[in-house]
N, C-alpha and C. Protein backbone atom coordinates (compact mmCIF):
# COMPACT_ATOMS: atom_id res chain seq x y z
N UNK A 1 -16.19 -22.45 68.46
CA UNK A 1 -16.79 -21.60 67.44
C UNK A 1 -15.71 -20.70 66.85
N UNK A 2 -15.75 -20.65 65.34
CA UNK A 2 -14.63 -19.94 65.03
C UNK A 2 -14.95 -18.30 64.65
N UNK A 3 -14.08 -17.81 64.67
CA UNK A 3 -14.73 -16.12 64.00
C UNK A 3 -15.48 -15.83 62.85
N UNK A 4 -15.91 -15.16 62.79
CA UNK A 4 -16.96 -15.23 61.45
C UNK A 4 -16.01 -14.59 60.57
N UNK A 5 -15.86 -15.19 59.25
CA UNK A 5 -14.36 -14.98 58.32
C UNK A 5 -15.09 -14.00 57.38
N UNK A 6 -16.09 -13.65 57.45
CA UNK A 6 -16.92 -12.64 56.28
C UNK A 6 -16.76 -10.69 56.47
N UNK A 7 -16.46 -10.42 55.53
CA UNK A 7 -17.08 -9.17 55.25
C UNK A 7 -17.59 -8.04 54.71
N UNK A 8 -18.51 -7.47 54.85
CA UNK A 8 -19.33 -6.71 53.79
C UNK A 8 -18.60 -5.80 53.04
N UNK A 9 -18.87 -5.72 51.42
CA UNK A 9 -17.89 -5.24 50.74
C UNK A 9 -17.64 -3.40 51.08
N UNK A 10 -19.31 -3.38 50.84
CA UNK A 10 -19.28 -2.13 51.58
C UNK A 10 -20.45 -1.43 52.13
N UNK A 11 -20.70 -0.67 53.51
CA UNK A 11 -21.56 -0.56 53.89
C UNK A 11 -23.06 0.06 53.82
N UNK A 12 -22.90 0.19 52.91
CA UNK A 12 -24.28 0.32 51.67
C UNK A 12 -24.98 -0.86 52.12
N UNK A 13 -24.50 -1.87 52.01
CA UNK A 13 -24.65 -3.76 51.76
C UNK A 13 -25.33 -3.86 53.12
N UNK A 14 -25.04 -3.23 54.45
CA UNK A 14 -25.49 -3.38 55.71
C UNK A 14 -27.05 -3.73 55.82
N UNK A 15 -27.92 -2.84 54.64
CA UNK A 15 -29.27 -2.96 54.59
C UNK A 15 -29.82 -4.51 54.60
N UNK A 16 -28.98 -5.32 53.93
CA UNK A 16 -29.49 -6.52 53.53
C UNK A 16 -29.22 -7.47 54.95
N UNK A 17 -28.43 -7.01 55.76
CA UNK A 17 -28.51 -8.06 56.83
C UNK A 17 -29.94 -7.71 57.92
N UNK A 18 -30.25 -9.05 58.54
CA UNK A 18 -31.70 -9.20 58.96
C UNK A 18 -32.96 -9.19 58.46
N UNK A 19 -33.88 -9.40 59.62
CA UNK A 19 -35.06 -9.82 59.09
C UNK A 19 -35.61 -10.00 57.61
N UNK A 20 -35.02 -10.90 57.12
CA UNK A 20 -34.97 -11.42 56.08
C UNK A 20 -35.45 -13.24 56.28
N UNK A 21 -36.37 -13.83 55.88
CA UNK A 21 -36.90 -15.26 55.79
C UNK A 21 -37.12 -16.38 54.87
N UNK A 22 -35.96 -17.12 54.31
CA UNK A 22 -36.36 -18.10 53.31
C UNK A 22 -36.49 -19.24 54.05
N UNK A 23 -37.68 -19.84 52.67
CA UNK A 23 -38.21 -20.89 53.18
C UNK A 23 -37.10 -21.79 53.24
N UNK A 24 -36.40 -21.96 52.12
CA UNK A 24 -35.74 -23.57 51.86
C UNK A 24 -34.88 -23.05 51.49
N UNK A 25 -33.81 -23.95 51.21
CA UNK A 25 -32.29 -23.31 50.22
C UNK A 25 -31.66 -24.85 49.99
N UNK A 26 -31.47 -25.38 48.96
CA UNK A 26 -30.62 -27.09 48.67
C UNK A 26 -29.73 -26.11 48.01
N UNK A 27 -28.51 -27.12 48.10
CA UNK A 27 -27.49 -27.02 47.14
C UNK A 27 -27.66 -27.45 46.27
N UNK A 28 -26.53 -26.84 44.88
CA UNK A 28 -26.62 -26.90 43.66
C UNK A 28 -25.90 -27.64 43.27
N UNK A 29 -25.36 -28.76 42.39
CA UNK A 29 -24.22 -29.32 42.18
C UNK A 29 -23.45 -28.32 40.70
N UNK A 30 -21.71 -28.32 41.68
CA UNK A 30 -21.20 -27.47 40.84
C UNK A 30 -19.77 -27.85 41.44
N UNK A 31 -19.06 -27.91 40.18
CA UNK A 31 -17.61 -29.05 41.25
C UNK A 31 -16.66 -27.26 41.70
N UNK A 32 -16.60 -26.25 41.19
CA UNK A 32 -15.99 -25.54 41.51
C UNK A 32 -16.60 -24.55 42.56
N UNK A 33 -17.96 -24.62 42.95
CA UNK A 33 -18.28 -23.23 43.76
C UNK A 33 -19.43 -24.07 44.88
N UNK A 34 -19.58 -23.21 45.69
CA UNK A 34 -20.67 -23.83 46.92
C UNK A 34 -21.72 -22.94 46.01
N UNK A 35 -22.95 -23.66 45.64
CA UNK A 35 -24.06 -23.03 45.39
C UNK A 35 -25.50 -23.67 46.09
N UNK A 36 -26.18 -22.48 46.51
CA UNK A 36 -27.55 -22.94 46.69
C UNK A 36 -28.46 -21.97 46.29
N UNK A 37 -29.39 -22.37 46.66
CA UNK A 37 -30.72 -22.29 45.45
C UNK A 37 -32.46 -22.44 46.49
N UNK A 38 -33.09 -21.23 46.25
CA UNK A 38 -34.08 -21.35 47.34
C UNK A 38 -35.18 -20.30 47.25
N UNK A 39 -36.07 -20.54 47.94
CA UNK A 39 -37.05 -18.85 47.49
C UNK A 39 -37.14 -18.72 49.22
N UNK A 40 -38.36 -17.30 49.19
CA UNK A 40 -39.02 -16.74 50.34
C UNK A 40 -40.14 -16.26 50.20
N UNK A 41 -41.04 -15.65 50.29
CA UNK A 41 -42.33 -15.58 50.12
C UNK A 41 -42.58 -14.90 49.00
N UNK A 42 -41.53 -14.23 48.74
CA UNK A 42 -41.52 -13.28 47.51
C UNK A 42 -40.45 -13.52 46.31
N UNK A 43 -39.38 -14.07 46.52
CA UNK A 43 -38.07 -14.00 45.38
C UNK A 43 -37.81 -15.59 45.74
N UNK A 44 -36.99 -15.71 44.41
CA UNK A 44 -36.12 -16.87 44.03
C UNK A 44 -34.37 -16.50 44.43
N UNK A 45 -34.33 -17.24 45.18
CA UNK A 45 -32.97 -16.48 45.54
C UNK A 45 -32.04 -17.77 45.47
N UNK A 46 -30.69 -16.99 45.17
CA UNK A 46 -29.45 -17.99 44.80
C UNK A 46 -27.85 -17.25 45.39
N UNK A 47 -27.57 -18.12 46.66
CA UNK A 47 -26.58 -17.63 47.10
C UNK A 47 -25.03 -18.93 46.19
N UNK A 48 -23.71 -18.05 45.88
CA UNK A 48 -22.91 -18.77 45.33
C UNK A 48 -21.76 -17.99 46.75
N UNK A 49 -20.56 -19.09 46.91
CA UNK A 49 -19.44 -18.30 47.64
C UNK A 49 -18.36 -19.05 45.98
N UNK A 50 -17.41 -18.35 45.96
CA UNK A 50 -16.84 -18.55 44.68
C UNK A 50 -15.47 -17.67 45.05
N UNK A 51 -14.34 -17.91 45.36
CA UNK A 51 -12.97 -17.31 44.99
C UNK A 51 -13.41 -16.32 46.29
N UNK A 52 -13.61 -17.10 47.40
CA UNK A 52 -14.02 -16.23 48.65
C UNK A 52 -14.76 -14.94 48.87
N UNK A 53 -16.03 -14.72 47.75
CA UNK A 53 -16.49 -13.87 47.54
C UNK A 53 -17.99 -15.03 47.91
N UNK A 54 -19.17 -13.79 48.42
CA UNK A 54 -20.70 -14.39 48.51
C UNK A 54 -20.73 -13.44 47.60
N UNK A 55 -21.63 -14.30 46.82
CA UNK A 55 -22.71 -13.52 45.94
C UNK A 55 -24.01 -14.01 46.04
N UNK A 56 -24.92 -12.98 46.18
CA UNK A 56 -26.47 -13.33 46.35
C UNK A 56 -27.33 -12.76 44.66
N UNK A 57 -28.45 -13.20 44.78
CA UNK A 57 -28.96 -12.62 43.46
C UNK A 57 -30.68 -13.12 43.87
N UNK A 58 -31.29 -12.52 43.48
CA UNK A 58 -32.69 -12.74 43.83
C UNK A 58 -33.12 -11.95 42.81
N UNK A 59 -34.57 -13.09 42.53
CA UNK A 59 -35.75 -12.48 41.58
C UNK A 59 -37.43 -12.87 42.03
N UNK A 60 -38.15 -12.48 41.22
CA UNK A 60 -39.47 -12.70 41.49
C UNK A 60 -39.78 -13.82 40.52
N UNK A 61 -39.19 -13.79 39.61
CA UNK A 61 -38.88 -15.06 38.64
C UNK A 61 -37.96 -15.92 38.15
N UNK A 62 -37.94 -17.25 38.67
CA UNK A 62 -37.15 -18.11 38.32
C UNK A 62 -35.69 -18.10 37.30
N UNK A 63 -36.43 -17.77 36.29
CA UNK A 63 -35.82 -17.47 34.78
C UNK A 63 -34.53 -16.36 34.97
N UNK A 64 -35.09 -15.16 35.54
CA UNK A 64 -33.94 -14.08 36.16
C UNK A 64 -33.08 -13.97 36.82
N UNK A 65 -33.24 -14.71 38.23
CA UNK A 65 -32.44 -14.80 39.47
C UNK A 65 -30.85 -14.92 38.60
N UNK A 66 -30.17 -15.37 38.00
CA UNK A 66 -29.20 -15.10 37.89
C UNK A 66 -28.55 -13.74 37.13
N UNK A 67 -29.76 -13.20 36.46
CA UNK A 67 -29.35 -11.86 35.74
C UNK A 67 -29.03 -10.51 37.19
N UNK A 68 -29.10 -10.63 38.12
CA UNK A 68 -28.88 -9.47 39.31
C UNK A 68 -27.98 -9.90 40.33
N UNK A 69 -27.00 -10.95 39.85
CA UNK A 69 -26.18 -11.32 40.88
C UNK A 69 -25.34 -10.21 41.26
N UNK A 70 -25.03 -10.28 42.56
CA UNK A 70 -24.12 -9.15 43.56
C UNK A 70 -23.64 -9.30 44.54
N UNK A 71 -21.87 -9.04 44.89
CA UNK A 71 -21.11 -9.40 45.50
C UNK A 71 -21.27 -8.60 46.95
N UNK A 72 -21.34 -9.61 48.01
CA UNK A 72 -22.10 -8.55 48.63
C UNK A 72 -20.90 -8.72 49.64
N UNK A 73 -20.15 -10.07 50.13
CA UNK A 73 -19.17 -10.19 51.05
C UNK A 73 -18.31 -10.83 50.41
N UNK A 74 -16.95 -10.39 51.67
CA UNK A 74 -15.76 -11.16 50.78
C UNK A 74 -15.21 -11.52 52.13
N UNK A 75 -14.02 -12.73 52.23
CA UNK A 75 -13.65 -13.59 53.38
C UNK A 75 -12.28 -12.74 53.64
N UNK A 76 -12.47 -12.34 55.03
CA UNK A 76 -11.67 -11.33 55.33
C UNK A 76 -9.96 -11.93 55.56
N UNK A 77 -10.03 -13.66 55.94
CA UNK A 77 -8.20 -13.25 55.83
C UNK A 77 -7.85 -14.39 54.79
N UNK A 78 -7.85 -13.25 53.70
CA UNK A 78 -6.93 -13.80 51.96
C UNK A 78 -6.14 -14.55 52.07
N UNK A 79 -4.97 -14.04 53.02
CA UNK A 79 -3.51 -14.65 52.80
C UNK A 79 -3.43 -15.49 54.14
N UNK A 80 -4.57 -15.93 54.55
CA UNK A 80 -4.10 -17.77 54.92
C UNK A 80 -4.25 -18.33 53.95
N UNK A 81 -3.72 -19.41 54.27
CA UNK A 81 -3.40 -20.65 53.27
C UNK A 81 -4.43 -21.65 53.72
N UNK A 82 -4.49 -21.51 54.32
CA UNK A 82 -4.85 -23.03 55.47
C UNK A 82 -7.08 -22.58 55.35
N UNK A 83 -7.52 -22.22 54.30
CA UNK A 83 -8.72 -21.17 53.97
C UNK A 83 -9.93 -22.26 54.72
N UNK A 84 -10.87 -21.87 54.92
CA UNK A 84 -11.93 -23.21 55.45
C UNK A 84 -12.70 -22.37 54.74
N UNK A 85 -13.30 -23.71 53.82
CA UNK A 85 -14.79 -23.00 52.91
C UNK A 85 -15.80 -23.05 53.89
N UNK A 86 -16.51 -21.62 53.13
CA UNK A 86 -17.90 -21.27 54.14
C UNK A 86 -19.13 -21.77 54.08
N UNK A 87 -19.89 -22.26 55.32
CA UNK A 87 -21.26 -23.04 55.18
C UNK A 87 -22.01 -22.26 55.35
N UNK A 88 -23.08 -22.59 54.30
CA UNK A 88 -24.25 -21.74 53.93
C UNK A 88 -24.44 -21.11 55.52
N UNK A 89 -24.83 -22.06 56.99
CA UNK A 89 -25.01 -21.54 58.10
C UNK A 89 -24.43 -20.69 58.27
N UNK A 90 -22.89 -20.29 58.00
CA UNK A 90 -22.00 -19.32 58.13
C UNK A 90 -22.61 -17.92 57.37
N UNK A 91 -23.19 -17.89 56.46
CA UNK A 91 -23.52 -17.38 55.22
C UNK A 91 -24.76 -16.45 56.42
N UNK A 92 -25.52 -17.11 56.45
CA UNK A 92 -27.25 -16.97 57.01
C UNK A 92 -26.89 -15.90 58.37
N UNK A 93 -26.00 -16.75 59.57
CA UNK A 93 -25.94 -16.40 60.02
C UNK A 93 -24.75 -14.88 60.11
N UNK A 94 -23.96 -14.39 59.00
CA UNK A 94 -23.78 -13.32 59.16
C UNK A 94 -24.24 -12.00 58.87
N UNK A 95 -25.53 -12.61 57.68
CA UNK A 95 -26.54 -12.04 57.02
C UNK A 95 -27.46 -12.12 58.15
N UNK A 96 -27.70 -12.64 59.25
CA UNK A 96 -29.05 -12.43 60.04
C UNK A 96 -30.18 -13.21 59.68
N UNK A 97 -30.15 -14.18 58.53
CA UNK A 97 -31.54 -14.25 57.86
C UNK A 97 -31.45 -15.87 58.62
N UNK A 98 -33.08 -16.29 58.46
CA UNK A 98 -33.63 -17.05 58.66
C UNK A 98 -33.71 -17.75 58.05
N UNK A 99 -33.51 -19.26 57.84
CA UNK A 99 -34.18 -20.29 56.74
C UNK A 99 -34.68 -21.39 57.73
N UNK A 100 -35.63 -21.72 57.29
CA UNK A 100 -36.93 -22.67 58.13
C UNK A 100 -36.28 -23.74 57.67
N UNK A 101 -35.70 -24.35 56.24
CA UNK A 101 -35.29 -25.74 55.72
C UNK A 101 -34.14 -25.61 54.94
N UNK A 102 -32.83 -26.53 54.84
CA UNK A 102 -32.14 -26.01 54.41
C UNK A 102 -30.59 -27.18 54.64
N UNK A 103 -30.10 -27.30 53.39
CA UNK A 103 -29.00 -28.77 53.04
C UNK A 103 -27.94 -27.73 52.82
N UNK A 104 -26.77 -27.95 53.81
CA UNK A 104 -25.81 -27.32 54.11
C UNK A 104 -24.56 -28.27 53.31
């Protein structure tokens, strides 16, 4: 198991980790960024990792979810070279949250 390479930009952001539950999350096809795409009982939510940054964004409507995107973590060691992109599991599990279904 490797170290968890994430970290919160700043601790404001702490609120959002845990008890948190989406149902589903698929990936998005996108040749430059890991994206997925998913709701929870309440929001449409869309996590992207992009230039070693997570960004999350959630709405109550479809149509929006990308108008509130926000950088919430960034991959703490920059200056390797040798970088391993992050799996959504990686993602979930440093956020705490739950997903019942879900294409990594």
């Amino acid at each position: 198991m490797r170290i968890m390479p994430l970290k919160l930009l700043n601790k404001k952001l702490d609120k959002l980790r845990g008890e948190f539950t989406i149902k589903s999350l698929f990936p998005l096809h996108d040749a430059n960024k890991q994206v997925w795409k998913g709701e929870s009982d309440n929001y449409i939510i869309r996590i992207r990792y992009y230039s070693n940054i997570v960004l999350i964004s959630m709405s109550e409507i479809e149509y929006d979810v990308g108008d509130n995107e926000q950088a919430i973590a960034i991959q703490q060691d920059l200056l390797n070279k040798e970088t391993i992109p992050i799996t959504l599991k990686e993602i979930l599990e440093f956020l705490d949250w739950e997903c019942e279904d879900y294409l990594d």
